[in-house]
N, C-alpha and C. Protein backbone atom coordinates (compact mmCIF):
# COMPACT_ATOMS: atom_id res chain seq x y z
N UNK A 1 -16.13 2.22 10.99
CA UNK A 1 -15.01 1.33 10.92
C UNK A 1 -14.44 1.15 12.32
N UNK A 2 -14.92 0.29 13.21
CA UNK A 2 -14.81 0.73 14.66
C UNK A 2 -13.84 -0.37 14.94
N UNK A 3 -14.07 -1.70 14.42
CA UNK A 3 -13.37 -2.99 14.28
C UNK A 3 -12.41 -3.22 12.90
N UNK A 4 -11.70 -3.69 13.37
CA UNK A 4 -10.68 -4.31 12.26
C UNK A 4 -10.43 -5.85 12.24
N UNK A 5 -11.15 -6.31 11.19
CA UNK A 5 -11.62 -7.46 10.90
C UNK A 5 -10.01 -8.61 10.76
N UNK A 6 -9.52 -9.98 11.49
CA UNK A 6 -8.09 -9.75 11.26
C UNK A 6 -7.97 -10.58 9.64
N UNK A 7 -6.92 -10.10 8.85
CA UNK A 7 -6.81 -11.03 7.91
C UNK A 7 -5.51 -10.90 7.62
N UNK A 8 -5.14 -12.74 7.26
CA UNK A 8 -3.71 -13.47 7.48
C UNK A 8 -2.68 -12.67 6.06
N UNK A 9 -1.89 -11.78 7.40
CA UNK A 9 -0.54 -11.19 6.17
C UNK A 9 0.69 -11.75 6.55
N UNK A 10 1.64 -12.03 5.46
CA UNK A 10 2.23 -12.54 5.63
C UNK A 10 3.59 -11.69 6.86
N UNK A 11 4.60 -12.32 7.67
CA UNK A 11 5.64 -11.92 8.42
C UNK A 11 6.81 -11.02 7.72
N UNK A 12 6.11 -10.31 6.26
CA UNK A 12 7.51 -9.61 5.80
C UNK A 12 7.68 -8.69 6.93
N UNK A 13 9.23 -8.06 6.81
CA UNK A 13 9.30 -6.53 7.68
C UNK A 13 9.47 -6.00 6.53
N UNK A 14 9.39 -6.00 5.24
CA UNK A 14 9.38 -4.88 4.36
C UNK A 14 7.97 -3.84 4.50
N UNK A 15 8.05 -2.80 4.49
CA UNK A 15 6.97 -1.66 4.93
C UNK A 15 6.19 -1.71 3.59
N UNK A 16 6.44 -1.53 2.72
CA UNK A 16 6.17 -1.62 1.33
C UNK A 16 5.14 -2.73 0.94
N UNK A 17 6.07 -4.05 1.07
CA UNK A 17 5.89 -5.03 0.99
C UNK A 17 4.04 -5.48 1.74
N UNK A 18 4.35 -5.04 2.60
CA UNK A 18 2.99 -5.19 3.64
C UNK A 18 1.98 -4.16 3.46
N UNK A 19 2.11 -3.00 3.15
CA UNK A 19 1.50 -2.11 2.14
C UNK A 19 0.39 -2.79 0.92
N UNK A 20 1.41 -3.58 0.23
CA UNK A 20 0.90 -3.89 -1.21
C UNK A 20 0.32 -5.10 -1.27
N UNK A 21 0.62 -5.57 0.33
CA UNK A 21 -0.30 -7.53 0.56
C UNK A 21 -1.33 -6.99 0.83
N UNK A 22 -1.46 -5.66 1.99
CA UNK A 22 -2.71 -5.28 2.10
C UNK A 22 -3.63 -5.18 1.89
N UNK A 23 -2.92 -4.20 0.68
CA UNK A 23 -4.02 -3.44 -0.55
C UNK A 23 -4.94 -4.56 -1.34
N UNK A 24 -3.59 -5.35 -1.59
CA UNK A 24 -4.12 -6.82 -3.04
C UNK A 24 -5.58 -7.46 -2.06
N UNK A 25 -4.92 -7.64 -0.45
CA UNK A 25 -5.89 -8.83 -0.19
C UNK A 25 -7.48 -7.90 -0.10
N UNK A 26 -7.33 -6.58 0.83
CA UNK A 26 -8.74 -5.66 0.68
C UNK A 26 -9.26 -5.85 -0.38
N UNK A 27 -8.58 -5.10 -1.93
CA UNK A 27 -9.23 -4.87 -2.90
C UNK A 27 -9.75 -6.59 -3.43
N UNK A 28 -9.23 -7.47 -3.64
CA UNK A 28 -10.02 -9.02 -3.40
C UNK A 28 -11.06 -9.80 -2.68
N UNK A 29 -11.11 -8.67 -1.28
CA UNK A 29 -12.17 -9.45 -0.65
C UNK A 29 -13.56 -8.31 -0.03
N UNK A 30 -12.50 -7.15 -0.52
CA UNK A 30 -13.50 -6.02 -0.19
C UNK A 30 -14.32 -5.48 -1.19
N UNK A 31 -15.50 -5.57 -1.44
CA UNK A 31 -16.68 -5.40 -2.91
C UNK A 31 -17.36 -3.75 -2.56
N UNK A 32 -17.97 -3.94 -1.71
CA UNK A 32 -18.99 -2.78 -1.64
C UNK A 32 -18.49 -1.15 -1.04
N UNK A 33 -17.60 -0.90 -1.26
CA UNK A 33 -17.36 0.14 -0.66
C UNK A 33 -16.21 1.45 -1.34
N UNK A 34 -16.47 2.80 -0.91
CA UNK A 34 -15.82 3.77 -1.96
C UNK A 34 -14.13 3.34 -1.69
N UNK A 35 -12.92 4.14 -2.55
CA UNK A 35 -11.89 4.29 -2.02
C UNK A 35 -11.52 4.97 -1.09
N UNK A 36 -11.96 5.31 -0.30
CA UNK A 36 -11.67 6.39 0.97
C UNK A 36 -12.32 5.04 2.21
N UNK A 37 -13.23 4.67 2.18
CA UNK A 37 -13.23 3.52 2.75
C UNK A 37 -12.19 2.17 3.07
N UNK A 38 -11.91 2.00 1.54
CA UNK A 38 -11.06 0.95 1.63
C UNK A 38 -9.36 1.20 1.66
N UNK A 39 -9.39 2.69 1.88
CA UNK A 39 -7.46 3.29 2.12
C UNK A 39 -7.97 3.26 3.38
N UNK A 40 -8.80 3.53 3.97
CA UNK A 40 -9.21 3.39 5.73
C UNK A 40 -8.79 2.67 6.19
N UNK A 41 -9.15 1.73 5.57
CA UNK A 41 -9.61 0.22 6.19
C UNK A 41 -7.71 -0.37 6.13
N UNK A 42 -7.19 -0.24 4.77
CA UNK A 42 -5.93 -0.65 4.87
C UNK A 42 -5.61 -0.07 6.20
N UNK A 43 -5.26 1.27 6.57
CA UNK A 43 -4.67 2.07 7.53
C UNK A 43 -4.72 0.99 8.72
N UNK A 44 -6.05 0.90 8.82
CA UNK A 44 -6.39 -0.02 10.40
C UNK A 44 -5.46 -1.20 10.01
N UNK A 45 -5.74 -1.28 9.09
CA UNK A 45 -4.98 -3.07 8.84
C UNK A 45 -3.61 -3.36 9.10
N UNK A 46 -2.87 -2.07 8.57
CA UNK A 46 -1.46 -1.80 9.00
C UNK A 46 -1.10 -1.47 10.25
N UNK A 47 -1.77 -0.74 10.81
CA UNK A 47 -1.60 -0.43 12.37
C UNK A 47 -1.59 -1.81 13.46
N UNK A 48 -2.15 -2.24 12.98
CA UNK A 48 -2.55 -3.57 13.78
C UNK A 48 -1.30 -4.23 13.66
N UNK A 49 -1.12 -4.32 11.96
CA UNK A 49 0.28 -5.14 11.54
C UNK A 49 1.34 -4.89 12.41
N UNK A 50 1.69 -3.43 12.46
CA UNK A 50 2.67 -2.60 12.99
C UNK A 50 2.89 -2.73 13.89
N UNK A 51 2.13 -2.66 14.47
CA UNK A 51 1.52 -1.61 16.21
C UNK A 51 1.96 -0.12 16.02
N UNK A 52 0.92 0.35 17.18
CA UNK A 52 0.48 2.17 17.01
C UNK A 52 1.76 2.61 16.84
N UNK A 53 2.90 2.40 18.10
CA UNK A 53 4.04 3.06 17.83
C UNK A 53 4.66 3.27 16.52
N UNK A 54 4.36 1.91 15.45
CA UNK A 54 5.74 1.99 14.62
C UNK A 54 4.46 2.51 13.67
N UNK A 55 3.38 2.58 13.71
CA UNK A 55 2.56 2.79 12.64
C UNK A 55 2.76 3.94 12.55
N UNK A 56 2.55 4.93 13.80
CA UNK A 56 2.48 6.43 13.76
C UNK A 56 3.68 6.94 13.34
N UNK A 57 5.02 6.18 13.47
CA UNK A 57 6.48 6.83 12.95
C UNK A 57 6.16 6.79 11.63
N UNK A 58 5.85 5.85 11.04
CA UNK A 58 5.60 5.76 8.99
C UNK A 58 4.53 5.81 8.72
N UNK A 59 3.59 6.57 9.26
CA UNK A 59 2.23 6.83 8.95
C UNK A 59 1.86 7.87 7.74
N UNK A 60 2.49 8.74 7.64
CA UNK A 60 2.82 9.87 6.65
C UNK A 60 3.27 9.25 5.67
N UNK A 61 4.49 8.24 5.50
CA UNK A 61 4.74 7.62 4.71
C UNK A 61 4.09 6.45 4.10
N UNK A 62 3.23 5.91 4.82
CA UNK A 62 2.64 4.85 4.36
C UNK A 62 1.27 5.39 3.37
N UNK A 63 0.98 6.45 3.85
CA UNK A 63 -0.53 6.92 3.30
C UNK A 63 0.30 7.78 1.81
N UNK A 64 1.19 7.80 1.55
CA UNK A 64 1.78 8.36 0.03
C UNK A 64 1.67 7.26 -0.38
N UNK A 65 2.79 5.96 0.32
CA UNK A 65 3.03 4.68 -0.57
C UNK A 65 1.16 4.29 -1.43
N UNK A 66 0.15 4.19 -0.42
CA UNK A 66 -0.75 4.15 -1.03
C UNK A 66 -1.36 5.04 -2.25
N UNK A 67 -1.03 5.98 -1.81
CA UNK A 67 -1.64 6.82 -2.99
C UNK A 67 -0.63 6.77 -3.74
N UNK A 68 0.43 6.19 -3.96
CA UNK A 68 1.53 6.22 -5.16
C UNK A 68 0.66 4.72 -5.90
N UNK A 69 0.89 4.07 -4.94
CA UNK A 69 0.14 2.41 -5.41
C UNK A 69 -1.01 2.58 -6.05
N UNK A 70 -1.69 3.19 -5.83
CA UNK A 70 -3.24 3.45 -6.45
C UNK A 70 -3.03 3.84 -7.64
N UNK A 71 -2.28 5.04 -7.67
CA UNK A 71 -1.89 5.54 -8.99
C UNK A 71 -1.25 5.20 -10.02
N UNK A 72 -0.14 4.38 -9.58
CA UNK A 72 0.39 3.37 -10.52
C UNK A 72 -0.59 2.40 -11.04
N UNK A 73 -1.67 1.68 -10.49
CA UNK A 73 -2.40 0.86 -10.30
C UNK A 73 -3.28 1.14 -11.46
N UNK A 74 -3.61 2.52 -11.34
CA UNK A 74 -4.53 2.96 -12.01
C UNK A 74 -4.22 3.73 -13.59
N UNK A 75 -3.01 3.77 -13.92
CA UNK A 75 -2.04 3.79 -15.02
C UNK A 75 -2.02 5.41 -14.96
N UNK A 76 -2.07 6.17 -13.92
CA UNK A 76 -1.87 7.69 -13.78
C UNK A 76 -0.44 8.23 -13.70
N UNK A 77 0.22 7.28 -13.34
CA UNK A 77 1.71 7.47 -13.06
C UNK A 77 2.17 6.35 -14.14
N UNK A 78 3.06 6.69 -14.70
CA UNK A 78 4.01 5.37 -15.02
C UNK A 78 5.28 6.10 -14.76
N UNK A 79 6.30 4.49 -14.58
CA UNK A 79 7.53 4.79 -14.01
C UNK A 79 8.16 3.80 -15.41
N UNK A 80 9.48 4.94 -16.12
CA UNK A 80 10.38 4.56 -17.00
C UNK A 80 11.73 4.34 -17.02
N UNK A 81 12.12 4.17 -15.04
CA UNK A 81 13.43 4.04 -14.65
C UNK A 81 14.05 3.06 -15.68
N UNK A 82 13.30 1.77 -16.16
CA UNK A 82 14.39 0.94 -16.90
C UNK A 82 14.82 1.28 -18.36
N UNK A 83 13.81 2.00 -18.99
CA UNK A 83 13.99 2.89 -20.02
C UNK A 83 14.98 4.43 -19.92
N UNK A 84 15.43 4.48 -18.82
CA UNK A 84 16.28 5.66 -18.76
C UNK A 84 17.53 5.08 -19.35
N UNK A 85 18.03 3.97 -18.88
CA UNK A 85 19.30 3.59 -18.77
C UNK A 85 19.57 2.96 -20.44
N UNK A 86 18.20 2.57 -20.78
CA UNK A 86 18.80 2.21 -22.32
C UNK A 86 18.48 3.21 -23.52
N UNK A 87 17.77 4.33 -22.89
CA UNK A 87 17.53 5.65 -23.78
C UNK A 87 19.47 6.34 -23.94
N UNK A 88 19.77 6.52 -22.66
CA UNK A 88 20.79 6.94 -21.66
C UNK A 88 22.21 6.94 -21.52
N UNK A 89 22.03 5.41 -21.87
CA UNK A 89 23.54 4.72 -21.17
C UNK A 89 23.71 4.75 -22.72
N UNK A 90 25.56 4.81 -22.25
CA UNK A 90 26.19 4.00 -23.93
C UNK A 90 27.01 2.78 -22.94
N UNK A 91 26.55 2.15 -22.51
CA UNK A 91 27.33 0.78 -22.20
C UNK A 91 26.51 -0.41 -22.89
């Protein structure tokens, strides 16, 4: 993975946000290859987005957001925040 191929993301500054354009556009145009490949490949993709400096400050963080994304993705996690409040609440 020596090159990072460029492909058009959009100007959010949400970290997240650019995270999950990433992921969508790889996993759409990327076919042949394991997941450890293609969380790679995001990495490069973001760094570039970023640049090194700001990549390496949320780098730790960005490589959870993915593996949170995957997992959600993959129905390993589910999240029932909106079900708390009407299990929860008496309003």
């Amino acid at each position: 993975m020596d090159m990072v191929k460029p492909m058009e993301v959009g100007d959010d500054d949400n970290i997240i946000g650019i995270v999950v354009e990433i992921m969508e556009k790889v996993e759409k145009n990327v076919i042949i290859n394991t997941g450890e490949w293609k969380k790679n490949y995001v990495m490069d993709l973001i760094k570039a987005k970023l640049g090194e400096e700001t990549f390496n400050s949320y780098s730790p963080l960005i490589d959870g957001v993915i593996e949170f994304i995957i997992s959600v993705s993959k129905g390993d996690v589910k999240i029932h925040i909106n079900e708390i409040r009407k299990k929860f609440c008496c309003f």
